[in-house]
C-alpha atoms as a PDB file:
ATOM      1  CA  UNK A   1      96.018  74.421 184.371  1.00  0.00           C
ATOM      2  CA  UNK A   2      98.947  76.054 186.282  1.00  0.00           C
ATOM      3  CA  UNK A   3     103.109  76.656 185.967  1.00  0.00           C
ATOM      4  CA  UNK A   4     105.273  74.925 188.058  1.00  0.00           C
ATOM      5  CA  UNK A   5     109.203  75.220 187.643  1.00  0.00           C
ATOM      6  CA  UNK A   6     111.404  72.438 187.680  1.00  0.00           C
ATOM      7  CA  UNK A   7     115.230  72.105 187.012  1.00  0.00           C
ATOM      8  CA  UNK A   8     116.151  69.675 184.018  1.00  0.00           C
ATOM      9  CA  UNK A   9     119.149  67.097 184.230  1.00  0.00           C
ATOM     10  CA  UNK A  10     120.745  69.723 182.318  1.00  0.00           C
ATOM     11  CA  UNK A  11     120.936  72.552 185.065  1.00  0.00           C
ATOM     12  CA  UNK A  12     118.150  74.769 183.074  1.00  0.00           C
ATOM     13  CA  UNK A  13     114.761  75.923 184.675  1.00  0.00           C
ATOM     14  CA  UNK A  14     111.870  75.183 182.517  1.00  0.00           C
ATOM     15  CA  UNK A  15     108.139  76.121 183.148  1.00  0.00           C
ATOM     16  CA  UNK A  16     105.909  72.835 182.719  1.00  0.00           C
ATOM     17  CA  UNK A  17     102.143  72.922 183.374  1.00  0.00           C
ATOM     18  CA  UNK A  18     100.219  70.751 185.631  1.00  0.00           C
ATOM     19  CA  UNK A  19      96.462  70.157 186.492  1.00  0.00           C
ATOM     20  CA  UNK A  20      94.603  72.190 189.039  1.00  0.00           C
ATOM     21  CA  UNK A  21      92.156  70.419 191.021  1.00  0.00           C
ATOM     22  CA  UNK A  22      88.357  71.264 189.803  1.00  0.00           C
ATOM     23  CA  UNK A  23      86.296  73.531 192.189  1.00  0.00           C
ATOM     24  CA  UNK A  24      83.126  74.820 192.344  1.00  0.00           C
ATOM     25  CA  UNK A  25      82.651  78.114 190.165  1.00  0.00           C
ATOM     26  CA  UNK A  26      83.527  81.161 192.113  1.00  0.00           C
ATOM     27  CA  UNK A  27      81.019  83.211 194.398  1.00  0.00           C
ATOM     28  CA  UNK A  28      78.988  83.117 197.755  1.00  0.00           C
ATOM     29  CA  UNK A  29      77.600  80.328 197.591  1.00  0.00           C
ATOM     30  CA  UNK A  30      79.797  77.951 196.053  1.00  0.00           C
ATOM     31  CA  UNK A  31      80.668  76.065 199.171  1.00  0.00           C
ATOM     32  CA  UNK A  32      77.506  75.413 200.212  1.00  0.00           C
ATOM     33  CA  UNK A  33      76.426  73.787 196.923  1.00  0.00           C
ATOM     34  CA  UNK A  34      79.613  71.588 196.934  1.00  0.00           C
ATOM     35  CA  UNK A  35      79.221  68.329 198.670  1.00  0.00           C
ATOM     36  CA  UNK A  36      80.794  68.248 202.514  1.00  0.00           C
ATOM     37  CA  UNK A  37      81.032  65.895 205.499  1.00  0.00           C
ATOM     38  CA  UNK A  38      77.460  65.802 207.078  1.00  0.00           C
ATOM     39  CA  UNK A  39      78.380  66.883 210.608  1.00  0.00           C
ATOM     40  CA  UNK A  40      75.970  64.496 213.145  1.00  0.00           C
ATOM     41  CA  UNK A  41      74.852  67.088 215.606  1.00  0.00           C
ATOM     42  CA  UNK A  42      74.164  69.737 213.142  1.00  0.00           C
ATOM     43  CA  UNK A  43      71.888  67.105 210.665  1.00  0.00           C
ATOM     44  CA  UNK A  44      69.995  66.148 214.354  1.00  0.00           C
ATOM     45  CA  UNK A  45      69.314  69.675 215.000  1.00  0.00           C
ATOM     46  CA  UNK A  46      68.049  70.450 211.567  1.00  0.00           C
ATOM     47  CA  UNK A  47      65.637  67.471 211.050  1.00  0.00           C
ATOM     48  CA  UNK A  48      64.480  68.062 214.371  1.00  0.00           C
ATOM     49  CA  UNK A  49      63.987  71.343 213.597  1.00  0.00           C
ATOM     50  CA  UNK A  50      62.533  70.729 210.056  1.00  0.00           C
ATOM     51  CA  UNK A  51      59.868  68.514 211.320  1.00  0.00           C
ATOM     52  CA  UNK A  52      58.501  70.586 214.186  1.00  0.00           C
ATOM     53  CA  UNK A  53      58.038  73.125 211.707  1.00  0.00           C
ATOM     54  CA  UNK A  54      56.729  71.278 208.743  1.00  0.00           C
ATOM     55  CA  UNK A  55      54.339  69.752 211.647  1.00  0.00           C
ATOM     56  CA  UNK A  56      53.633  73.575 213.078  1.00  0.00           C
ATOM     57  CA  UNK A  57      52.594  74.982 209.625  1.00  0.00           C
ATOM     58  CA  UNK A  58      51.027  71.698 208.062  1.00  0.00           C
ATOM     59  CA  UNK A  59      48.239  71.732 211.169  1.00  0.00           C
ATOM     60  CA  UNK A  60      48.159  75.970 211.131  1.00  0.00           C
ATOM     61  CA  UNK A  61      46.407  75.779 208.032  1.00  0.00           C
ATOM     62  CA  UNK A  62      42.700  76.514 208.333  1.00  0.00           C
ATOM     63  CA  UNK A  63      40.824  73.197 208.331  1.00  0.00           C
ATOM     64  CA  UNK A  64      38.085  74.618 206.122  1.00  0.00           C
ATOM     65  CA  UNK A  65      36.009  71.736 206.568  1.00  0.00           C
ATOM     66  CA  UNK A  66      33.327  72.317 203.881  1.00  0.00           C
ATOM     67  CA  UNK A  67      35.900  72.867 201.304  1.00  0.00           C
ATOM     68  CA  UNK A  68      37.808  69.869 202.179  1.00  0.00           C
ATOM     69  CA  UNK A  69      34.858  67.603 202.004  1.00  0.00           C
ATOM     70  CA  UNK A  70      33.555  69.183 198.937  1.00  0.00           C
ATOM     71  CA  UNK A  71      36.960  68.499 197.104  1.00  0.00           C
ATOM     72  CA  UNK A  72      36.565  64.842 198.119  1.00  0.00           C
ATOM     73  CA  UNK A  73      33.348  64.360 197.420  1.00  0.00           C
ATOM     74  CA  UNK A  74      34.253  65.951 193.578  1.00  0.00           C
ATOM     75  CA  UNK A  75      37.922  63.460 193.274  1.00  0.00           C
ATOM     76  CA  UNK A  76      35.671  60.441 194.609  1.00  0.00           C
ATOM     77  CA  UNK A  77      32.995  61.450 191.379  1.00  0.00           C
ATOM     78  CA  UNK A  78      35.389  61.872 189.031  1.00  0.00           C
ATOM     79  CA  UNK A  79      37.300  58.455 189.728  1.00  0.00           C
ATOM     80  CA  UNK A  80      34.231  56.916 189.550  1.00  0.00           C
ATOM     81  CA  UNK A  81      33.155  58.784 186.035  1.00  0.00           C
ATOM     82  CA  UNK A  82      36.754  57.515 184.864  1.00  0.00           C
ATOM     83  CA  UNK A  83      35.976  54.020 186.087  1.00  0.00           C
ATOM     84  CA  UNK A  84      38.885  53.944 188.452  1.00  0.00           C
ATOM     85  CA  UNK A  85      37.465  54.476 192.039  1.00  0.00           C
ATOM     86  CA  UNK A  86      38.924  51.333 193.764  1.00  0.00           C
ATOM     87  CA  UNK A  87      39.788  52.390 196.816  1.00  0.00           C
ATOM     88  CA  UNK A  88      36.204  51.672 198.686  1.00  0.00           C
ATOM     89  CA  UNK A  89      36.923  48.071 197.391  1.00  0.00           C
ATOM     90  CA  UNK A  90      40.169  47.772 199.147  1.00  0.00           C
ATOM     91  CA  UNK A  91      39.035  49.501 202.130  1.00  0.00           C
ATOM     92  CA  UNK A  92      36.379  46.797 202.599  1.00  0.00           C
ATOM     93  CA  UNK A  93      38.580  43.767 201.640  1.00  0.00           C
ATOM     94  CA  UNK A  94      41.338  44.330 203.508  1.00  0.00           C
ATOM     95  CA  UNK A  95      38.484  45.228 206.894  1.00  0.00           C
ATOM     96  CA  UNK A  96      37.711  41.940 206.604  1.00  0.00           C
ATOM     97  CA  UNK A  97      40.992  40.378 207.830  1.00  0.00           C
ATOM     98  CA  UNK A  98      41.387  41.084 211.320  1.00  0.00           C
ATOM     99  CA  UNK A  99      44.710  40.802 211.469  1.00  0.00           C
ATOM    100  CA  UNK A 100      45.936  42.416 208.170  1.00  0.00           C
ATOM    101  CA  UNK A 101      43.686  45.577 208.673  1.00  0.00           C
ATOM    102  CA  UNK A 102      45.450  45.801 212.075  1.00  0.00           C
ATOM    103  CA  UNK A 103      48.758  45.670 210.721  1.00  0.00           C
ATOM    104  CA  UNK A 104      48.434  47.938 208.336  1.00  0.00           C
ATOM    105  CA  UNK A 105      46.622  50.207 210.891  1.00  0.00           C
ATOM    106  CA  UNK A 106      50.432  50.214 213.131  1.00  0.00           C
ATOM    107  CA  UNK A 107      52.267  50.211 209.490  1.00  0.00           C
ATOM    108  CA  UNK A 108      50.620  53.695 208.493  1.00  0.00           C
ATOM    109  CA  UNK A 109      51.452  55.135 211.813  1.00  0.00           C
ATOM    110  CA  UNK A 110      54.779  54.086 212.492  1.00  0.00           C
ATOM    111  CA  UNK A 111      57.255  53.411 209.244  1.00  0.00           C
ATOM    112  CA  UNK A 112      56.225  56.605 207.436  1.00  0.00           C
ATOM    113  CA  UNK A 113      59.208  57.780 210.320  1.00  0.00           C
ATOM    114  CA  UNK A 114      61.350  54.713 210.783  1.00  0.00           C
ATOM    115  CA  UNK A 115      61.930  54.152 207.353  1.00  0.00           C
ATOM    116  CA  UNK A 116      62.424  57.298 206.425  1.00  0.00           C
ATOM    117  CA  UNK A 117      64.894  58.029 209.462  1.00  0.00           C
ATOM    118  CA  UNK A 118      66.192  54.655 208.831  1.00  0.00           C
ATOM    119  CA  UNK A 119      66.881  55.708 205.282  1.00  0.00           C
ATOM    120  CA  UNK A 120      68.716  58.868 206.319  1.00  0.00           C
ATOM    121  CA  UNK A 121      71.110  57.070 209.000  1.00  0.00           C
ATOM    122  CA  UNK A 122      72.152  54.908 206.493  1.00  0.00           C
ATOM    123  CA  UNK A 123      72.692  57.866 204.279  1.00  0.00           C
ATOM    124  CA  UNK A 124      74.857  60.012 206.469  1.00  0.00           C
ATOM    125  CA  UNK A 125      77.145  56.961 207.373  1.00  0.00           C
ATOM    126  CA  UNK A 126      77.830  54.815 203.920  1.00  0.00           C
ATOM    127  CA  UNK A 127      77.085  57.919 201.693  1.00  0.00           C
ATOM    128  CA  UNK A 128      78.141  61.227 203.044  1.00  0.00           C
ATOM    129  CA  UNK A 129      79.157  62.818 199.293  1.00  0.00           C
ATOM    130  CA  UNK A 130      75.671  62.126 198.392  1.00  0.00           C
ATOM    131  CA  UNK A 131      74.057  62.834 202.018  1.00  0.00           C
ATOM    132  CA  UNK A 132      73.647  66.353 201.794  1.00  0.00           C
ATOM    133  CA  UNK A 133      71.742  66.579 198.233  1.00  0.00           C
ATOM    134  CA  UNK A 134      69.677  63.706 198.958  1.00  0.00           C
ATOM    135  CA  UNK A 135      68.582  65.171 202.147  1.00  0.00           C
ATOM    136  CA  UNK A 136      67.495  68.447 200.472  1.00  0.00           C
ATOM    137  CA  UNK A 137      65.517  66.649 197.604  1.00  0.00           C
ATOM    138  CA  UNK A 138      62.942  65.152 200.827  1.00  0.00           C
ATOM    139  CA  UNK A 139      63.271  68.463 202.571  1.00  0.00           C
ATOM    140  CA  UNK A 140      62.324  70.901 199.520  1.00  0.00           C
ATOM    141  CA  UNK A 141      59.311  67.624 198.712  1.00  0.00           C
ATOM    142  CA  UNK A 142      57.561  68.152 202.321  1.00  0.00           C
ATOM    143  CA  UNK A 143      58.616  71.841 201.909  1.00  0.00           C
ATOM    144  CA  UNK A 144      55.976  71.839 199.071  1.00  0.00           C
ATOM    145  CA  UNK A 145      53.903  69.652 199.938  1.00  0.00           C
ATOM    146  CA  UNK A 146      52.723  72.505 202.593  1.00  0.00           C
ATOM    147  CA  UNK A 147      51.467  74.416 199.497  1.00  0.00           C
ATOM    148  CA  UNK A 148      49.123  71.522 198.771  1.00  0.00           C
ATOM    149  CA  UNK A 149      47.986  71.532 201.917  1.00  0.00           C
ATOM    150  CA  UNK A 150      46.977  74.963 202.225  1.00  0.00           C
ATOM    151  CA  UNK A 151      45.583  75.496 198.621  1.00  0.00           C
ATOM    152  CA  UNK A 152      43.507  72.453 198.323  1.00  0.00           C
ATOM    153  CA  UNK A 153      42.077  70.865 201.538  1.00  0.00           C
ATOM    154  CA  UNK A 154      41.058  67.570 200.953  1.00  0.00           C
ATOM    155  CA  UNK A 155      38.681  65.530 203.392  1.00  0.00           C
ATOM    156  CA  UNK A 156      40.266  61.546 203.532  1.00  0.00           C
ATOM    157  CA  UNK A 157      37.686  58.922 202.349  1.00  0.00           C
ATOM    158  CA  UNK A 158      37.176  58.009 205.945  1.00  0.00           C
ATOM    159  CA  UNK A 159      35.724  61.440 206.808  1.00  0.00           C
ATOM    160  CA  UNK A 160      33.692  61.389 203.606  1.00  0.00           C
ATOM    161  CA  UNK A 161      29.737  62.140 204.555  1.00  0.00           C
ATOM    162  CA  UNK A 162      27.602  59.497 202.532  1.00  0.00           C
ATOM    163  CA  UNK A 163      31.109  57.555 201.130  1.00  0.00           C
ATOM    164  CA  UNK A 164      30.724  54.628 203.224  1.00  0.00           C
ATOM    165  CA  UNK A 165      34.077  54.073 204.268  1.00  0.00           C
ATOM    166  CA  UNK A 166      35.726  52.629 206.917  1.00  0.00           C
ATOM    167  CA  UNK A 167      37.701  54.210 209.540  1.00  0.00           C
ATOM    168  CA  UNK A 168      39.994  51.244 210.770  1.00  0.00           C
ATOM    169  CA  UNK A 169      41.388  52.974 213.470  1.00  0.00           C
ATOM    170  CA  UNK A 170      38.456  53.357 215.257  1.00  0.00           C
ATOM    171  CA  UNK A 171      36.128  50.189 214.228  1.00  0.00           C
ATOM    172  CA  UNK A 172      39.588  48.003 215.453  1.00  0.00           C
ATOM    173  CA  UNK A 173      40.728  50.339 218.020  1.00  0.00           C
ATOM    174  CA  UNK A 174      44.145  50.221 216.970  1.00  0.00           C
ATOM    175  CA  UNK A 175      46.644  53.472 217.802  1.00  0.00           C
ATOM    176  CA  UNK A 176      47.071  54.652 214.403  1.00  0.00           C
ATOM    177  CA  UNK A 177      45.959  57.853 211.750  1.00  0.00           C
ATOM    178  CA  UNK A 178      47.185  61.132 213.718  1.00  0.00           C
ATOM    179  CA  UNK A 179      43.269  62.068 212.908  1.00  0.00           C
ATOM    180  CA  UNK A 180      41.861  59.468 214.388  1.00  0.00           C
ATOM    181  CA  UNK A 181      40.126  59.172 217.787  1.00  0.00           C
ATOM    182  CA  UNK A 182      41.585  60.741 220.895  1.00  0.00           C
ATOM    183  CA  UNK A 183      44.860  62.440 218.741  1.00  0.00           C
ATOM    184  CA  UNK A 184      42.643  63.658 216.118  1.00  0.00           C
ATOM    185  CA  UNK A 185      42.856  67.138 217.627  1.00  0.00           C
ATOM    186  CA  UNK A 186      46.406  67.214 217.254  1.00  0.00           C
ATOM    187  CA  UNK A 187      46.289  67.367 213.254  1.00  0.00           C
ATOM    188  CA  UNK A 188      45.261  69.129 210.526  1.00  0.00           C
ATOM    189  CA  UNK A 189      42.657  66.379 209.438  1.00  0.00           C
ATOM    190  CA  UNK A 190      42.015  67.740 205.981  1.00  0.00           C
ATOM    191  CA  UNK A 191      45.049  67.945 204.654  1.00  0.00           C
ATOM    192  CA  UNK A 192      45.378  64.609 202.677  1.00  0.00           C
ATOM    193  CA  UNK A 193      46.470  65.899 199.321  1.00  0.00           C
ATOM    194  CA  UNK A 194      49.192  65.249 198.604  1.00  0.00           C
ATOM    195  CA  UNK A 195      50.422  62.044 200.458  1.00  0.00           C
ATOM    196  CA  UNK A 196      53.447  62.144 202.110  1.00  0.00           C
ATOM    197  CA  UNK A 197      53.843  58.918 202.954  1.00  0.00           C
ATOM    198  CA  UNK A 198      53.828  57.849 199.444  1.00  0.00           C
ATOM    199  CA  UNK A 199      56.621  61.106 199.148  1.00  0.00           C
ATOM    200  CA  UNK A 200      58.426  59.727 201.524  1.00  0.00           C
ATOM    201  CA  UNK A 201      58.036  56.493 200.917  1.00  0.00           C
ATOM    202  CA  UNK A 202      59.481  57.055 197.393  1.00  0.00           C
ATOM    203  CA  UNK A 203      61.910  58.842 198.350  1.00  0.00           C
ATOM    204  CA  UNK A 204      63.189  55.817 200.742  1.00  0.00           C
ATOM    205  CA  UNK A 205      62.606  53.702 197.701  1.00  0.00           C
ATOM    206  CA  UNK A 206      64.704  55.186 195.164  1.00  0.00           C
ATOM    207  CA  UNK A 207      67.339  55.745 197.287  1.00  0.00           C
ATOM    208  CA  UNK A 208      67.737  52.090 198.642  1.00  0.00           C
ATOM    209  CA  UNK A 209      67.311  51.032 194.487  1.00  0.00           C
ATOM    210  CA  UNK A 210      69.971  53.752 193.725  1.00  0.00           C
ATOM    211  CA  UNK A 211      72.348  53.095 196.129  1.00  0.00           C
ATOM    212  CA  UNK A 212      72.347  49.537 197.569  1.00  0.00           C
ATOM    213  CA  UNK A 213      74.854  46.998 196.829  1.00  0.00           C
ATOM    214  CA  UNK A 214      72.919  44.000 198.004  1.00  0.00           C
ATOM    215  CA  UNK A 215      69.952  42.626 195.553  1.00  0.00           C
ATOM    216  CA  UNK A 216      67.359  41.856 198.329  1.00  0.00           C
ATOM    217  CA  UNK A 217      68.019  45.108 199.690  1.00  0.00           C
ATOM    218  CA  UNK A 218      67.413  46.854 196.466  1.00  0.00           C
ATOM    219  CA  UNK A 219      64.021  44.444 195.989  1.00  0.00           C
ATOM    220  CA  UNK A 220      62.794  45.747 199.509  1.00  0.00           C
ATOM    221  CA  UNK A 221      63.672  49.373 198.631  1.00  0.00           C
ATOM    222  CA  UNK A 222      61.288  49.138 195.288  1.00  0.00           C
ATOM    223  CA  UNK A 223      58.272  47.340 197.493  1.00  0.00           C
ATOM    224  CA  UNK A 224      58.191  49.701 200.090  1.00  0.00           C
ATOM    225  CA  UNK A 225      56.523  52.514 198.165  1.00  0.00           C
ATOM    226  CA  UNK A 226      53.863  49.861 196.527  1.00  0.00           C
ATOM    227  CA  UNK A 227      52.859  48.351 199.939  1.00  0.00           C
ATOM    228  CA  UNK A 228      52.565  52.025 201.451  1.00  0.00           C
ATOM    229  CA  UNK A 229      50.224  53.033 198.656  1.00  0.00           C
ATOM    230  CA  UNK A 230      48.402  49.951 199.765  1.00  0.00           C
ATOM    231  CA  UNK A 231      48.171  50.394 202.822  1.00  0.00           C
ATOM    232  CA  UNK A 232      46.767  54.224 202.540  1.00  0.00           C
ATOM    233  CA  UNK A 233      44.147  53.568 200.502  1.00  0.00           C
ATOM    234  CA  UNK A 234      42.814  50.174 202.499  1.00  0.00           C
ATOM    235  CA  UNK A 235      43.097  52.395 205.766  1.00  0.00           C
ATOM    236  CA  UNK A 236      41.149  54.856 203.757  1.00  0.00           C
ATOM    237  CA  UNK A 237      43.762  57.365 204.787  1.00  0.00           C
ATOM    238  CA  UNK A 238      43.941  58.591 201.014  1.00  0.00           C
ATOM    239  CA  UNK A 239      42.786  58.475 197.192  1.00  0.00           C
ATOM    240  CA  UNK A 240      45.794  57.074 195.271  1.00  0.00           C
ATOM    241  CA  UNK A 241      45.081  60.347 193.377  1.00  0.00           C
ATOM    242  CA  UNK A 242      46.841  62.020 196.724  1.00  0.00           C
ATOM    243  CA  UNK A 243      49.743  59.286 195.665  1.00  0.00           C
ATOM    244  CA  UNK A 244      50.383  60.764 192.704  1.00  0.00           C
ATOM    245  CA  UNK A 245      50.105  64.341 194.205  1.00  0.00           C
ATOM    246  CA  UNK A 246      53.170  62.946 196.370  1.00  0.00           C
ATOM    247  CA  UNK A 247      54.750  61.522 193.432  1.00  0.00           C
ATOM    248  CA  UNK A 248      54.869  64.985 191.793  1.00  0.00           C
ATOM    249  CA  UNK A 249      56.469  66.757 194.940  1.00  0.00           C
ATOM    250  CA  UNK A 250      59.414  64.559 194.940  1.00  0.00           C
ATOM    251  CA  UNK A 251      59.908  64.891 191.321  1.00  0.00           C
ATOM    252  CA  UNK A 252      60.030  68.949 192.783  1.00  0.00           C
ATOM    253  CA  UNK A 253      62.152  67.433 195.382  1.00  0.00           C
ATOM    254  CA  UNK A 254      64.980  65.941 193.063  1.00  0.00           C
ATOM    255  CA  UNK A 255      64.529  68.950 190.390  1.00  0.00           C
ATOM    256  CA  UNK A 256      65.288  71.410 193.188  1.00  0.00           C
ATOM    257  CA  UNK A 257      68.400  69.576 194.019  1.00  0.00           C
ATOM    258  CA  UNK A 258      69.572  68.726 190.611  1.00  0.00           C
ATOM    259  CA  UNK A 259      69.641  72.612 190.395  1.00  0.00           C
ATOM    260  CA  UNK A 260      71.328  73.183 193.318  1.00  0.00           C
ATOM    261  CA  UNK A 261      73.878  70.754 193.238  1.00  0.00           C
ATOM    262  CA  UNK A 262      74.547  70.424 189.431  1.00  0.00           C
ATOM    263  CA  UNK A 263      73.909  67.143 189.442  1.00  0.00           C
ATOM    264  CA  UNK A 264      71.505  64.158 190.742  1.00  0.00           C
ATOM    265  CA  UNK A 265      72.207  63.217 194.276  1.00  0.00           C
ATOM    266  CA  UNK A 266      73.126  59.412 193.299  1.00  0.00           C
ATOM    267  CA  UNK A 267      75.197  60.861 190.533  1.00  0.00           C
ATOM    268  CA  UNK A 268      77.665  62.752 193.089  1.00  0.00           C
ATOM    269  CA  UNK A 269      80.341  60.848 194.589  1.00  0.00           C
ATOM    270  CA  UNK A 270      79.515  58.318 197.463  1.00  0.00           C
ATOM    271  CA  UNK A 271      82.474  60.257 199.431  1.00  0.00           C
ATOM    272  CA  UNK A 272      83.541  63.808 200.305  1.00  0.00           C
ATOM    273  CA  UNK A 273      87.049  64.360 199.594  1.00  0.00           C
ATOM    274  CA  UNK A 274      88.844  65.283 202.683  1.00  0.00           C
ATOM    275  CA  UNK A 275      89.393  69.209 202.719  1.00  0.00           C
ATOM    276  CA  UNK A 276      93.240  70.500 202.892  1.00  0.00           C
ATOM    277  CA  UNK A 277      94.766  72.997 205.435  1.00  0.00           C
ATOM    278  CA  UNK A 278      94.723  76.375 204.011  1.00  0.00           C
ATOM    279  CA  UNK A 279      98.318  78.232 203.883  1.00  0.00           C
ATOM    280  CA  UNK A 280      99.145  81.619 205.167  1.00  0.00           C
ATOM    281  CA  UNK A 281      97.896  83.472 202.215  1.00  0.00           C
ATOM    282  CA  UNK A 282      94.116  82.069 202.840  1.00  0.00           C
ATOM    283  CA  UNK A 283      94.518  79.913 199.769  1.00  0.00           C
ATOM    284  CA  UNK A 284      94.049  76.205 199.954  1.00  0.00           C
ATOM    285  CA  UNK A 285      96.948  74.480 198.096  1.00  0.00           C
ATOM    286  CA  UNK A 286      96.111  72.301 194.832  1.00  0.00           C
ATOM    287  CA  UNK A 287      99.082  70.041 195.428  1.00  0.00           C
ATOM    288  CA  UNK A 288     102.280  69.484 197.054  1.00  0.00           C
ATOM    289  CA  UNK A 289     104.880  71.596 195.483  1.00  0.00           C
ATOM    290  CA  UNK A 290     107.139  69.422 192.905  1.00  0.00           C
ATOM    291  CA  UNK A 291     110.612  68.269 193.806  1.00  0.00           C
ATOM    292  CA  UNK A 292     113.332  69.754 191.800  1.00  0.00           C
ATOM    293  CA  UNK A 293     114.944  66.700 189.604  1.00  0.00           C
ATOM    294  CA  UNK A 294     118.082  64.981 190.972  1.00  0.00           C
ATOM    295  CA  UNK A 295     119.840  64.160 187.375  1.00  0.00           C
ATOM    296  CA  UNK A 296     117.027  61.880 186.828  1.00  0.00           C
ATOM    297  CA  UNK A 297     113.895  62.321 184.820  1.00  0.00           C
ATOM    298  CA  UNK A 298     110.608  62.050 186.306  1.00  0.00           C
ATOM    299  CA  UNK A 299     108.876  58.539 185.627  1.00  0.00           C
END
């Protein structure tokens, strides 16, 4: 609350108090936790940015085959001990159908990134309050996901020695798995846990479910992370264990950005509110100054 002067019908000045606009609590940092206009060239730079490193350090990490293939070879025993090692079964199934194994084969390589970029577009244009703390919750997700990377290599089922799976890609020829075939060279292949496409993938989810105002939109949102865990496992890409190693990054995602921002990213408004000039003094204004009263009284 502030004082603001105004003059009474009766000629006398009285002090009244009015409202001050809520901020964010005082120190360094403050503006960069409140919620601004995403600014396009700056959120280009910085994915592009983001990616090439998160794609630098992901395939730095020593491959340490033997490890990798031992820690598969232990997750594939244990599911199978626990009676929930399905994802042979799936691989073979879905092989069978030319033209489903294919697709799934081009969905694996391709809407991991056009969803999610997809997802972010839509973001920065009908959501820019809630653009900014959104964004972080995927960035600080693959940001840890790095650490999973590097502290437990993890062979794929297709790579497995003695598992019997089948590598898609190359029995169907299909341009797919990053570490597959002629690109396999250009990835880290043992790093499989966790998945980000199921990350990502739930991240695209949840925010389409959050956020979306039409119903089939919202439907397609939910499905998207349920087909991708589908299709990872039946490309033999993944355990679904490694799903719910991706599962538990984006709940680090969202708990980092809770923290940051002070509240969920859907919970923050859907826009920014448009910043004022500051005066002379450096402050910025809370309101326009109150008229003095002209014999009436204020309604």
């Amino acid at each position: 609350m502030g004082d603001t002067t105004v003059t009474t019908p009766e000629g006398r000045a009285e002090a009244v108090r009015r409202p001050v606009a809520a901020g964010p609590g005082p120190g360094p940092l403050s503006r960069f936790r409140t919620p601004r206009a995403p600014r396009l060239w700056f959120e280009i730079l910085l994915i592009a940015v983001s990616y090439w490193t998160y794609s630098l350090v992901r395939n730095a990490v020593p491959e340490q085959r033997g490890q990798a293939l031992r820690n598969a070879d232990w997750i594939w025993q244990a599911e199978q001990h626990l009676g929930i090692a399905v994802e042979r079964s799936v691989n073979h199934a879905a092989d069978s159908v030319g033209w489903l194994i294919v697709g799934m084969n081009y969905y694996y390589a391709t809407l991991h990134f056009v969803v999610t970029i997809g997802v972010l577009v839509w973001l920065y244009r009908s959501h820019p309050g809630r653009y900014a703390a959104t964004r972080l919750a995927l960035f600080a997700t693959t940001a840890v996901a790095l650490a999973g990377y590097y502290l437990y290599p993890l062979a794929p089922p297709r790579l497995m020695t003695g598992g019997h799976f089948i590598d898609t890609v190359l029995v169907h020829q299909t341009w797919g798995s990053m570490a597959s075939g002629d690109l396999k060279h250009m990835s880290n292949q043992y790093a499989a846990m966790p998945s980000m496409h199921i990350g990502w993938s739930l991240w695209c989810g949840l925010t389409v479910v959050a956020l979306a105002r039409v119903p089939w939109v919202r439907v397609l949102g939910a499905l998207y992370p349920v087909a991708t865990l589908v299709v990872i496992v039946a490309t033999a890409n993944h355990f679904w264990l490694d799903a719910v190693g991706g599962a538990l990054c984006l709940a680090f995602g969202f708990t980092v950005a809770r923290l940051w921002y002070g509240a969920q990213p859907y919970a923050l408004p859907r826009r920014v509110a448009a910043r004022r000039p500051r005066d002379d003094t450096g402050d910025t204004p809370s309101e326009t100054p109150p008229r003095a009263a002209t014999g009436r009284r204020a309604a």
